[in-house]
Each structure stands twice: as structure tokens, then as C-alpha cells.
C-alpha atoms as a PDB file:
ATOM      1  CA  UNK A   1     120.928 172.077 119.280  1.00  0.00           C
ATOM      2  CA  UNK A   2     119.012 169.915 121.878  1.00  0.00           C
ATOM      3  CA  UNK A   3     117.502 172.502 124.411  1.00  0.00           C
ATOM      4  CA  UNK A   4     118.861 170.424 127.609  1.00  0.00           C
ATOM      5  CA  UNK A   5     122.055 170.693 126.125  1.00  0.00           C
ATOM      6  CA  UNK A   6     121.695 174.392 126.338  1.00  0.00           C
ATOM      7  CA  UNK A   7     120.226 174.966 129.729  1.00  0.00           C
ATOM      8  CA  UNK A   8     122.475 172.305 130.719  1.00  0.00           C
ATOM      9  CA  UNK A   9     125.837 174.059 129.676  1.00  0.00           C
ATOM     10  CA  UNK A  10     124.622 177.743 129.940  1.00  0.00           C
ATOM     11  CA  UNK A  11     121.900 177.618 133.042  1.00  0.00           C
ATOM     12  CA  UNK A  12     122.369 181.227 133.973  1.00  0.00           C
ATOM     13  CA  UNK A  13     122.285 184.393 131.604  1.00  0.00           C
ATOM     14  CA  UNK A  14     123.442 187.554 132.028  1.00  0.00           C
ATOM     15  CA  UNK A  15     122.516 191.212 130.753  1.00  0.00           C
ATOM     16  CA  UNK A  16     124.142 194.681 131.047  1.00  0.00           C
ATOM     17  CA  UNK A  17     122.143 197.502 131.428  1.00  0.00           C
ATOM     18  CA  UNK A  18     122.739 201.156 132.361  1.00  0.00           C
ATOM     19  CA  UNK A  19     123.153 201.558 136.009  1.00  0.00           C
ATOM     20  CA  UNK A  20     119.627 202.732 136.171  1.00  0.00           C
ATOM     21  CA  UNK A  21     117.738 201.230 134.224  1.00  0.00           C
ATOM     22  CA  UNK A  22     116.337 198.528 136.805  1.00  0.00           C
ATOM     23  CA  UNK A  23     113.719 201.040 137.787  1.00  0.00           C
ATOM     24  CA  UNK A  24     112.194 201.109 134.014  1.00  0.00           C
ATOM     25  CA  UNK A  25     113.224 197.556 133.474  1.00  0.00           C
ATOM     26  CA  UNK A  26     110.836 196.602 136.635  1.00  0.00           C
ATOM     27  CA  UNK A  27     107.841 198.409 134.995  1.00  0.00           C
ATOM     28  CA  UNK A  28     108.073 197.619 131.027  1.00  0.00           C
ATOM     29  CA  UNK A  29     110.056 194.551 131.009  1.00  0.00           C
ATOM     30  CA  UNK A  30     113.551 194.034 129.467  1.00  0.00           C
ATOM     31  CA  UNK A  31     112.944 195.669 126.156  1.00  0.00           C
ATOM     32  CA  UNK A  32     114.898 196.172 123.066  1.00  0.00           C
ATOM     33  CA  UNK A  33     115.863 199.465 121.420  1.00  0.00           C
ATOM     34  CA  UNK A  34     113.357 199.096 119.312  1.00  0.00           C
ATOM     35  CA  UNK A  35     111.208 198.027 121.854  1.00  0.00           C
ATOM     36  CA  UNK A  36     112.017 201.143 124.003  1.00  0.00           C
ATOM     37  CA  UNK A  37     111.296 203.349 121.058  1.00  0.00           C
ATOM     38  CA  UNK A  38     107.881 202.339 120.132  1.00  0.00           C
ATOM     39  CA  UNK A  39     107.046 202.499 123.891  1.00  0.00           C
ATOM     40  CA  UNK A  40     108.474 205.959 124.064  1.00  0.00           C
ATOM     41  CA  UNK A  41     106.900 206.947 120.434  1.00  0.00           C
ATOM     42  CA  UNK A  42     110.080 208.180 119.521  1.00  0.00           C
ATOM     43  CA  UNK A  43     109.759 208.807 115.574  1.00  0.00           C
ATOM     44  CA  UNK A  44     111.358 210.760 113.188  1.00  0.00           C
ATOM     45  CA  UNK A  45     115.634 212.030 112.558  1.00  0.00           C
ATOM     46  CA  UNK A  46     115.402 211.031 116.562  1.00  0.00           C
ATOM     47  CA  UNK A  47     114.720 207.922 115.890  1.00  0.00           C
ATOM     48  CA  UNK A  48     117.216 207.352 112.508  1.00  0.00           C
ATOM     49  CA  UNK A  49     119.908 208.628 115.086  1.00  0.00           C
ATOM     50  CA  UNK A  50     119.515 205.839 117.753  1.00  0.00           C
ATOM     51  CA  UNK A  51     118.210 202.802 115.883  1.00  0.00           C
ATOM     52  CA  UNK A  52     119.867 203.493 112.270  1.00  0.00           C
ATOM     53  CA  UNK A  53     123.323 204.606 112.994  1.00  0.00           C
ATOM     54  CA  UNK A  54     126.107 203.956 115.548  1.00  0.00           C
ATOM     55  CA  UNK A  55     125.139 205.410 118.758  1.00  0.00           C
ATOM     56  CA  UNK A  56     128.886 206.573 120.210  1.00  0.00           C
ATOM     57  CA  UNK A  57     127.237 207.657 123.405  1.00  0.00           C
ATOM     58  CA  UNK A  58     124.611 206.775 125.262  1.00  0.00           C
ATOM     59  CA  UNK A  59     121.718 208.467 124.468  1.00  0.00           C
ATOM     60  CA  UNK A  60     118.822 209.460 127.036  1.00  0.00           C
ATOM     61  CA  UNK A  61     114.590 209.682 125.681  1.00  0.00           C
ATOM     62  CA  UNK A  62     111.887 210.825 127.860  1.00  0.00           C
ATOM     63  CA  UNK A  63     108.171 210.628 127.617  1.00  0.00           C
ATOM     64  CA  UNK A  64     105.192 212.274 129.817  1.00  0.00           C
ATOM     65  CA  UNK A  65     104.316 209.059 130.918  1.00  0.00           C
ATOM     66  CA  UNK A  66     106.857 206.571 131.176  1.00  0.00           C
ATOM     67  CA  UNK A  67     109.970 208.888 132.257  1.00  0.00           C
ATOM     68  CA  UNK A  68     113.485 208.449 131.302  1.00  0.00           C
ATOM     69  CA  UNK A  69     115.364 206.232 130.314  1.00  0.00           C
ATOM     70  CA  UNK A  70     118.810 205.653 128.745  1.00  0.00           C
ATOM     71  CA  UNK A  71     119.882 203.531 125.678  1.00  0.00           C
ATOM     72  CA  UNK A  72     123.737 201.969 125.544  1.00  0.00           C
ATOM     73  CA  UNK A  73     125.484 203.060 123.418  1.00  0.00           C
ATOM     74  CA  UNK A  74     128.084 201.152 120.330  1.00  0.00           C
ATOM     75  CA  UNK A  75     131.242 201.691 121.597  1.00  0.00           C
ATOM     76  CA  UNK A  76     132.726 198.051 120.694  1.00  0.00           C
ATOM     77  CA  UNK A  77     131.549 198.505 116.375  1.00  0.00           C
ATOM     78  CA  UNK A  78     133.455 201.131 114.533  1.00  0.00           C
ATOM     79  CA  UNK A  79     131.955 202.138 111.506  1.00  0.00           C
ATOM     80  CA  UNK A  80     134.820 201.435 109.449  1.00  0.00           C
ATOM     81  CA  UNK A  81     135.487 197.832 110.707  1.00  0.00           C
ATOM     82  CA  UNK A  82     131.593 197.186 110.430  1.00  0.00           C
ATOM     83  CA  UNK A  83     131.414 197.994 106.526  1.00  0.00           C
ATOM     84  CA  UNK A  84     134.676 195.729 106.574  1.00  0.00           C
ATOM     85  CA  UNK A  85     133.011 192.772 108.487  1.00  0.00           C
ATOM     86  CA  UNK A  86     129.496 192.824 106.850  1.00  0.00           C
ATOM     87  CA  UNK A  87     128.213 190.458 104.154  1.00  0.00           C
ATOM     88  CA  UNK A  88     125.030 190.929 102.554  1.00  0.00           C
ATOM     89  CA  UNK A  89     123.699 193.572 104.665  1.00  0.00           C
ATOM     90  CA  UNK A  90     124.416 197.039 104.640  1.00  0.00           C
ATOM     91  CA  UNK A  91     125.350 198.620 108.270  1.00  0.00           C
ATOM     92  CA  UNK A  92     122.009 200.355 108.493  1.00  0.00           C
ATOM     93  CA  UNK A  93     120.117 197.179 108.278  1.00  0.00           C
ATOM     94  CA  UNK A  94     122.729 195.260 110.571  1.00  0.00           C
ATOM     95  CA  UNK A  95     122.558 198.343 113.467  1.00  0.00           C
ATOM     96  CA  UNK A  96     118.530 197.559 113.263  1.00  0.00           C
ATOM     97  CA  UNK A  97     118.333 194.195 113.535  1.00  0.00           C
ATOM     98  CA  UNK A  98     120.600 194.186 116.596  1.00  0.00           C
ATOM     99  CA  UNK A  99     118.144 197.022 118.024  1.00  0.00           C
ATOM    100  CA  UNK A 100     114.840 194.607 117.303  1.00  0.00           C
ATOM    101  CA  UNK A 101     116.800 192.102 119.889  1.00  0.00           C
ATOM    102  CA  UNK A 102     117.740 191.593 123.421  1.00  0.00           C
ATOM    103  CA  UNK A 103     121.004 190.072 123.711  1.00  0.00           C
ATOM    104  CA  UNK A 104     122.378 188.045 126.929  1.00  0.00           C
ATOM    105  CA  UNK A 105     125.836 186.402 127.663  1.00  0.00           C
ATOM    106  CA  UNK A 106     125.374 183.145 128.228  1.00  0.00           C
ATOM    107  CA  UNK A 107     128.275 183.075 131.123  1.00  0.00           C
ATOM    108  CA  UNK A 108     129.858 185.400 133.602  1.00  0.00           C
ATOM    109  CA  UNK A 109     133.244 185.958 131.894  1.00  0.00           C
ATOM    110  CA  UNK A 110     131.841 187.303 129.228  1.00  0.00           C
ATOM    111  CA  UNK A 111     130.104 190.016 131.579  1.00  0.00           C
ATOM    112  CA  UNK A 112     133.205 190.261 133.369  1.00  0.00           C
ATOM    113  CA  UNK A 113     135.364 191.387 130.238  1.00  0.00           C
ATOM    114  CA  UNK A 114     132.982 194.061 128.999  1.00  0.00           C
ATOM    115  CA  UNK A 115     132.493 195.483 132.235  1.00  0.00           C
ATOM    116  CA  UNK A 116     136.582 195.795 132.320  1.00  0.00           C
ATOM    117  CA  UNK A 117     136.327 197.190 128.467  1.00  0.00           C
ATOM    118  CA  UNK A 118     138.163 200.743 128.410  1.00  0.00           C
ATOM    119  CA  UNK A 119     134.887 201.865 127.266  1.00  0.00           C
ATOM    120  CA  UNK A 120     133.672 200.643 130.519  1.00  0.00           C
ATOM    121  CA  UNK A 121     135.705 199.962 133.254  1.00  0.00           C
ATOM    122  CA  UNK A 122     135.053 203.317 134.846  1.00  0.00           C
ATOM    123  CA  UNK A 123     131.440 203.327 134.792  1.00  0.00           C
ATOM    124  CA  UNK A 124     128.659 201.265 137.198  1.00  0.00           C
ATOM    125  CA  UNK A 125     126.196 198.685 135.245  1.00  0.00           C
ATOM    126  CA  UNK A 126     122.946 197.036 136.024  1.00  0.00           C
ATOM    127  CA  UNK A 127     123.481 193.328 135.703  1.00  0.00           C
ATOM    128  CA  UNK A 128     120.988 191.251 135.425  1.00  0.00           C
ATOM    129  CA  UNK A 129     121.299 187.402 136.193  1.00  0.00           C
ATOM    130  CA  UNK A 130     118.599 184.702 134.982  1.00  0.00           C
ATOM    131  CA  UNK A 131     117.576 181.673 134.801  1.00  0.00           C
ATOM    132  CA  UNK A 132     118.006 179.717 131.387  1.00  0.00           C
ATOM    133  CA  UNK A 133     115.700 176.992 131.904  1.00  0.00           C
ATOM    134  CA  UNK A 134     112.515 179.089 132.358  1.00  0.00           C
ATOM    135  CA  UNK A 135     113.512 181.930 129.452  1.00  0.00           C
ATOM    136  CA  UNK A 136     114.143 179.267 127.332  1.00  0.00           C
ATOM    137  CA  UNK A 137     110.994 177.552 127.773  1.00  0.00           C
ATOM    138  CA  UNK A 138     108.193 180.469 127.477  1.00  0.00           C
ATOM    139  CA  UNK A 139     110.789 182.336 124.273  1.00  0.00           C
ATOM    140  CA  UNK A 140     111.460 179.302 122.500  1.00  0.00           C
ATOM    141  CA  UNK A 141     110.220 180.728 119.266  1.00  0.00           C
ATOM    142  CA  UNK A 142     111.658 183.808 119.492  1.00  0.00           C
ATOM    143  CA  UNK A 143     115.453 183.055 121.069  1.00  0.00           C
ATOM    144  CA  UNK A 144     118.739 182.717 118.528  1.00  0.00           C
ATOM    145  CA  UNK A 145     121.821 181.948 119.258  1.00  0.00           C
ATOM    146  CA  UNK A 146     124.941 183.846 117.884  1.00  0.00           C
ATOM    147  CA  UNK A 147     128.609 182.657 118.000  1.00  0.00           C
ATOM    148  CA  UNK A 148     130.458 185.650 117.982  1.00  0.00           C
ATOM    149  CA  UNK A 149     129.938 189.296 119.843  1.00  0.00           C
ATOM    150  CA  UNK A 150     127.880 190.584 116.731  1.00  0.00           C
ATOM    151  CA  UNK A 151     127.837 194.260 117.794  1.00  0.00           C
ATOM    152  CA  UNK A 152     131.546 194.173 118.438  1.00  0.00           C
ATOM    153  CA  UNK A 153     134.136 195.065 115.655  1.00  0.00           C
ATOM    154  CA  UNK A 154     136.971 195.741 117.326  1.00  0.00           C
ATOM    155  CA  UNK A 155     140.130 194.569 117.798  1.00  0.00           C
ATOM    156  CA  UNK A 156     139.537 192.617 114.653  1.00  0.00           C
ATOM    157  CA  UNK A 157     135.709 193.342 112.421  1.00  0.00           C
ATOM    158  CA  UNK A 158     135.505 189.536 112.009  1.00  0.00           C
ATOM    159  CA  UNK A 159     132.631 188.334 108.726  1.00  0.00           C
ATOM    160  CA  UNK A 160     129.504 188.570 109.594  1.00  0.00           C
ATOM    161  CA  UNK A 161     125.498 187.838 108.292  1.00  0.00           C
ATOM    162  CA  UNK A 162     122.390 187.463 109.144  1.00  0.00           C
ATOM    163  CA  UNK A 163     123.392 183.606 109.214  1.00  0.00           C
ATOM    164  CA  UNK A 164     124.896 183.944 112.445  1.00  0.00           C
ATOM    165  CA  UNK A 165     122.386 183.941 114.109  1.00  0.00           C
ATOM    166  CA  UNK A 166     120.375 180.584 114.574  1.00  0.00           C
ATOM    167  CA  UNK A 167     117.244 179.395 116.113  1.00  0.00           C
ATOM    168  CA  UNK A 168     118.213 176.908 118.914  1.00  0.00           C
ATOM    169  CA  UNK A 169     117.107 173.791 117.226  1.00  0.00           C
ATOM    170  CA  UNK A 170     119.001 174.839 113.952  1.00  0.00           C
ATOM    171  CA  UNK A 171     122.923 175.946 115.963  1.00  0.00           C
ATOM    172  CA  UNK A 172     125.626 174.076 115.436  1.00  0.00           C
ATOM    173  CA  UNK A 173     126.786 173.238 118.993  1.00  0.00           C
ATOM    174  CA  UNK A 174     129.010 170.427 117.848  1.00  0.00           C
ATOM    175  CA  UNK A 175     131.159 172.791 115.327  1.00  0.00           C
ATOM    176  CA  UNK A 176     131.473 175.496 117.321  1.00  0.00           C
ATOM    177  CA  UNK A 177     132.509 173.290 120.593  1.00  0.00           C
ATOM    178  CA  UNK A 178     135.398 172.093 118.397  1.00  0.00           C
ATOM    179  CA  UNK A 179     136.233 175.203 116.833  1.00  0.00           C
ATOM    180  CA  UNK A 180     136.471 176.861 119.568  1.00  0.00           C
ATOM    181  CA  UNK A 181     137.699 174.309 121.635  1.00  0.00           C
ATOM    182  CA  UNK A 182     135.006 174.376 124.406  1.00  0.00           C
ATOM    183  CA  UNK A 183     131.553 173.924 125.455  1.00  0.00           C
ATOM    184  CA  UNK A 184     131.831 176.933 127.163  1.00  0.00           C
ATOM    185  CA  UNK A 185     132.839 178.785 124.409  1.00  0.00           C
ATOM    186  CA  UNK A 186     130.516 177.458 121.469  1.00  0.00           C
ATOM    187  CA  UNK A 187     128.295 180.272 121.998  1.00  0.00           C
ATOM    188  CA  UNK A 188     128.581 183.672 122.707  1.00  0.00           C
ATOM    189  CA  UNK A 189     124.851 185.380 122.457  1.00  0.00           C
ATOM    190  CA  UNK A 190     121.588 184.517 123.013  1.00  0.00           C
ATOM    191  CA  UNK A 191     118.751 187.259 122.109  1.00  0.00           C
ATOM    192  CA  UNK A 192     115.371 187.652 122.298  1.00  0.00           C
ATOM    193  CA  UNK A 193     113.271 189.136 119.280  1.00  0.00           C
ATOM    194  CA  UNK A 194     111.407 192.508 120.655  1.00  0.00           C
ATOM    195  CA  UNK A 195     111.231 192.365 124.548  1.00  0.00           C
ATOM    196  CA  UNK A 196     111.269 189.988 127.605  1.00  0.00           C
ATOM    197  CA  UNK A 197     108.474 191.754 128.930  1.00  0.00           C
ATOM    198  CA  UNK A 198     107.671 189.337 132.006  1.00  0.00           C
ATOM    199  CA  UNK A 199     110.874 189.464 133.394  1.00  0.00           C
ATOM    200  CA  UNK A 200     110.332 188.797 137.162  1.00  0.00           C
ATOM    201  CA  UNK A 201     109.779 185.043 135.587  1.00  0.00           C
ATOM    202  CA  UNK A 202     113.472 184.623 135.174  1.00  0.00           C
ATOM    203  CA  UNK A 203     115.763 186.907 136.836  1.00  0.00           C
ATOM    204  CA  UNK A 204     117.124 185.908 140.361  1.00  0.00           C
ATOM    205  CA  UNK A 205     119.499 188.383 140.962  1.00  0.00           C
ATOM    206  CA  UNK A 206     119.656 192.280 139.826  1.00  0.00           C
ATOM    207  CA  UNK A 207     123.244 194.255 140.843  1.00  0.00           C
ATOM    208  CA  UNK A 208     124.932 197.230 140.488  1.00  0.00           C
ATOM    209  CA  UNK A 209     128.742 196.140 138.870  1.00  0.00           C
ATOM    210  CA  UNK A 210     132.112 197.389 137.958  1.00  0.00           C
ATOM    211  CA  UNK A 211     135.356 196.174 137.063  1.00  0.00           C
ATOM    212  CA  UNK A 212     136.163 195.039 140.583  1.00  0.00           C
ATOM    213  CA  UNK A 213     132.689 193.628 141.171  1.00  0.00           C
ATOM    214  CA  UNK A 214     129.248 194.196 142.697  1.00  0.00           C
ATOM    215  CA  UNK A 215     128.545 197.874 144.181  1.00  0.00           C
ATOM    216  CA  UNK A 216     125.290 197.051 145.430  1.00  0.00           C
ATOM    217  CA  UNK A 217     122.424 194.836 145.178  1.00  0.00           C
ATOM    218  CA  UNK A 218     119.219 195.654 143.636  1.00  0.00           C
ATOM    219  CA  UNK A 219     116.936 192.903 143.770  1.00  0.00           C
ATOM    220  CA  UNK A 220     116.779 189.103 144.481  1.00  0.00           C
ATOM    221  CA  UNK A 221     114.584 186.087 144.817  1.00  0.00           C
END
């Protein structure tokens, strides 16, 4: 996929984070599970639990030095419909590769329908909002793109591999536009390997969100 064609179509990104995590976000960068673990040197059956496994909850760590924080949990995978969708990967290796990335949606409707989720809808996010152009351009290397929800199984646990997800220059923009009917549409994910750990680069706009909109506003350019 041409990169203008990307920042073109998608030129905002957006990421959904518990309600207070802008505090730790500000300090460490926008970091992966994984990420967040290693900072937090959280090792051991601790660590199985919230990188290995489906995390129903969301689960809180603390450290001595860096505080609390809280991880999201998997509400959208069931573990049934996961074993059911997966090719070539066991659910284990699946659940950490998703936690080695950072995942945005590449337009607002797609924040807008998870933040209305039943899972959800109740509960205040942090939503971050950022600019393509300049992610794009210092992650190159380390950005795919994904065209399907890959930690969501539910309603339907549609096939996936490690094959979904593409390095920009390899994605099939055209097939997906026409399969899904849409420009818009052609992809759903774009992540970042590990952390975006200079994130006051890209982001414009920080809020605090539900269903019906923004609570509050945390931060902006």
C-alpha cells in the first residue's frame, strides 16, 4: 500500500485506554501489554495470567516506582470462538502477539461502536486521537495493518493468522476496498510493535468518552 494513500484515507487514529491511564501514558509512552509488563517487571504465574490467557477483567499491576496502572481487559474474544477462528497458531501464542502490539482504529466509528459495546457502554475511556502522517513516518518499520478486529471473536470467530497482519507496503488496499466495499472500510487496525514511547509527537487531542460522547477533556495541542 502506498503510504499517502494511507495517511490520505485514514489521517487521524484513535486509541482506547482505561479512563486513567493518560497520567501513565504521559510518563512512559503508549505502551503495549507487554510493554507495560517489562516496565513493571511483572514475571512469573502473574505474568502467564495477563499476557498468556484471556484477561475477562481488567486487571490492575503496581510497582514502587512507576505506580499503577490498569491493563484492558478481552471481553470481545471468547475462548471457545478463538480456538474456532485460529489457524496455525495456538490461542496462547495469538493472546501474545496481540499483547507485543499497540493497536489503533484507523477512524472514529470504529471508536464509537466499542465504546457503545455492552461490555462498555457503561464505563468512561481515555481516547486518544493522533495524527497519521507523523506516526507513520518515525514507525514505518514497525506499523502493520490488519483487516479485521483481531482480538474480537464475537458475534461470529471469523479465520484468522498471523497473515493478517501486513506491513504497509505489503496490504492489499485494493482487495480489501472492494471486498468490503469501501475505502473506509479496507482496514480496520493499525499497531505498533512494543510501544509508541514518544507520544506527545502525534497525539492532538486526549478525552475522557462514553457512549454519548466526550466527558471531559484531558489534553490538547
Amino acid at each position: 500500500m502506498d503510504t499517502e494513500l494511507l495517511i490520505e484515507t485514514f489521517p487521524r487514529l484513535y486509541h482506547m485506554a482505561h479512563s486513567n491511564a493518560w497520567k501513565g501514558i504521559q510518563q512512559h509512552g503508549l505502551l503495549s501489554t507487554t510493554a507495560l509488563l517489562d516496565l513493571f517487571e511483572v514475571t512469573g504465574a502473574k505474568r502467564h495470567e495477563i499476557e498468556s490467557t484471556r484477561r475477562r477483567d481488567c486487571v490492575a499491576i503496581e510497582h514502587p516506582i512507576h505506580g499503577r496502572a490498569v491493563i484492558r481487559d478481552n471481553k470481545p474474544m471468547d475462548e471457545v470462538g478463538l480456538r474456532r477462528a485460529l489457524h496455525g497458531v495456538s490461542p496462547r501464542e495469538w493472546l501474545e502477539l496481540l499483547n507485543r502490539k499497540v493497536f489503533f482504529w484507523l477512524t472514529e466509528d470504529r471508536v464509537e461502536t466499542l465504546l457503545s459495546a455492552n461490555a462498555y457502554r457503561h464505563d468512561e475511556h481515555c481516547v486518544l486521537t493522533l495524527r497519521t502522517a507523523a506516526l507513520v513516518e518515525n514507525y514505518y518499520d514497525q506499523i502493520c495493518l490488519c483487516p479485521m478486529n483481531s482480538g474480537c471473536t464475537k458475534p461470529f470467530p471469523h479465520p484468522r493468522d498471523r497473515g493478517i497482519f501486513y506491513r504497509i507496503a505489503d496490504y492489499p488496499f485494493e482487495y480489501w476496498r472492494r471486498k468490503k466495499a469501501g475505502a473506509k472500510k479496507a482496514i480496520v487496525e493499525l499497531a505498533v510493535d512494543y510501544s509508541v514511547f514518544d507520544i506527545f509527537k502525534y497525539v492532538e487531542l486526549v478525552t475522557v468518552r462514553n457512549c454519548h460522547g466526550a466527558v471531559h477533556e484531558l489534553w490538547k495541542i
